[in-house]
Protein backbone atom coordinates (compact mmCIF):
# COMPACT_ATOMS: atom_id res chain seq x y z
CA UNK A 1 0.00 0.00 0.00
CA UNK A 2 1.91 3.08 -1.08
CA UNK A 3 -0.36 6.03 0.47
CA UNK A 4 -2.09 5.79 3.81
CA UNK A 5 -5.56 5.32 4.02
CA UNK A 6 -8.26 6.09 5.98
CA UNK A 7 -9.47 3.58 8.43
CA UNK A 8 -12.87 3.35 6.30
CA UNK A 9 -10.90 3.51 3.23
CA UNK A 10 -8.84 0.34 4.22
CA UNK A 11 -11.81 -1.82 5.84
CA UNK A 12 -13.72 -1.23 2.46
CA UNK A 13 -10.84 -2.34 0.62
CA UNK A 14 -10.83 -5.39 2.21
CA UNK A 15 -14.44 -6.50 2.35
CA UNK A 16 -13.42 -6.38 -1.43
CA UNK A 17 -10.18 -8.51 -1.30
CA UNK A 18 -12.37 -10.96 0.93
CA UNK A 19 -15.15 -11.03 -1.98
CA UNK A 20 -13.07 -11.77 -4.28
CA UNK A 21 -10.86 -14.24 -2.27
CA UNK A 22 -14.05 -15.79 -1.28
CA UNK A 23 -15.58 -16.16 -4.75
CA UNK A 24 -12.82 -18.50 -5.38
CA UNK A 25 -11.96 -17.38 -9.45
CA UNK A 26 -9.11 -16.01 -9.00
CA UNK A 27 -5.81 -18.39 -10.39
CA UNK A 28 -3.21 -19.07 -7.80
CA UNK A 29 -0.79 -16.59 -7.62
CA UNK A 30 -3.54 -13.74 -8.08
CA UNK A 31 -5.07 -15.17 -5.22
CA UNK A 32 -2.05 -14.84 -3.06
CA UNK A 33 -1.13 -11.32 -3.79
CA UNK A 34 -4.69 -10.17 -3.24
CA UNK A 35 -4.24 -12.24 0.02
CA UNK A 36 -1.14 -10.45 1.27
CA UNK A 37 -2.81 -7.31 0.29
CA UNK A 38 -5.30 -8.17 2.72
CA UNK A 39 -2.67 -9.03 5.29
CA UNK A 40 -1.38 -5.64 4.45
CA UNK A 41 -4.94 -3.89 4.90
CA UNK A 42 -6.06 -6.21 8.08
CA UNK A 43 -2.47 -4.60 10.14
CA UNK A 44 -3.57 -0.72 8.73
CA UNK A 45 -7.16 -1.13 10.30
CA UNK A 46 -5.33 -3.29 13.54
CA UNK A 47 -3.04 0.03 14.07
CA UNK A 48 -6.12 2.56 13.36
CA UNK A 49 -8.27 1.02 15.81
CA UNK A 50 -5.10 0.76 18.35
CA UNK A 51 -4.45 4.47 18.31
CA UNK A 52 -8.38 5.21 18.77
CA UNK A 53 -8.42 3.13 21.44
CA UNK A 54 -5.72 4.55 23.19
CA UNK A 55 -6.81 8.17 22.44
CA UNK A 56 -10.06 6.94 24.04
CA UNK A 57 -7.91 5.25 27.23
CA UNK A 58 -6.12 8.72 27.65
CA UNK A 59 -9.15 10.88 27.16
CA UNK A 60 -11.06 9.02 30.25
CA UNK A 61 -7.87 9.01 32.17
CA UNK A 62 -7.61 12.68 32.08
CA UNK A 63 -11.05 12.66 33.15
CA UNK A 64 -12.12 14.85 30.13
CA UNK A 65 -14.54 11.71 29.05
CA UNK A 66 -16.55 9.88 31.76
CA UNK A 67 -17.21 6.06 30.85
CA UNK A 68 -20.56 5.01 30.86
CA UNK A 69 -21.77 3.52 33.96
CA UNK A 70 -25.25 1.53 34.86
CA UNK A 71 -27.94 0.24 32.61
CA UNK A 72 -28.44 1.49 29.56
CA UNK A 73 -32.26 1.35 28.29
């Protein structure tokens, strides 16, 4: 992947790659590179989720967010 992508960018990519991986038509070795493209897009949305989370952990810990707490109706 030679430009970053958005987090939505990169998870719609691969519900493609998956598709097509999925439908089974592809020959061999097109079927691998799509694969380690989605190898490739699967670690971009790990490490965009990863940094939300932790902007999320150090938001609450500097008390500017309150988690939720009791039942939600």
């Amino acid at each position: 992947m030679s430009k970053a992508r958005s987090f939505e960018e990169a998870m719609g990519r691969l519900e493609e790659v998956v598709t097509s991986l999925e439908a089974g038509e592809l020959p061999l070795d097109a079927a691998l590179t799509r694969y380690e493209e989605g190898v490739g897009l699967v670690r971009t949305c790990r490490e965009a989720l990863d940094a939300a989370e932790l902007r999320v952990r150090r938001l609450v810990e500097s008390g500017l967010a309150e988690p939720a707490t009791g039942d939600v109706e």
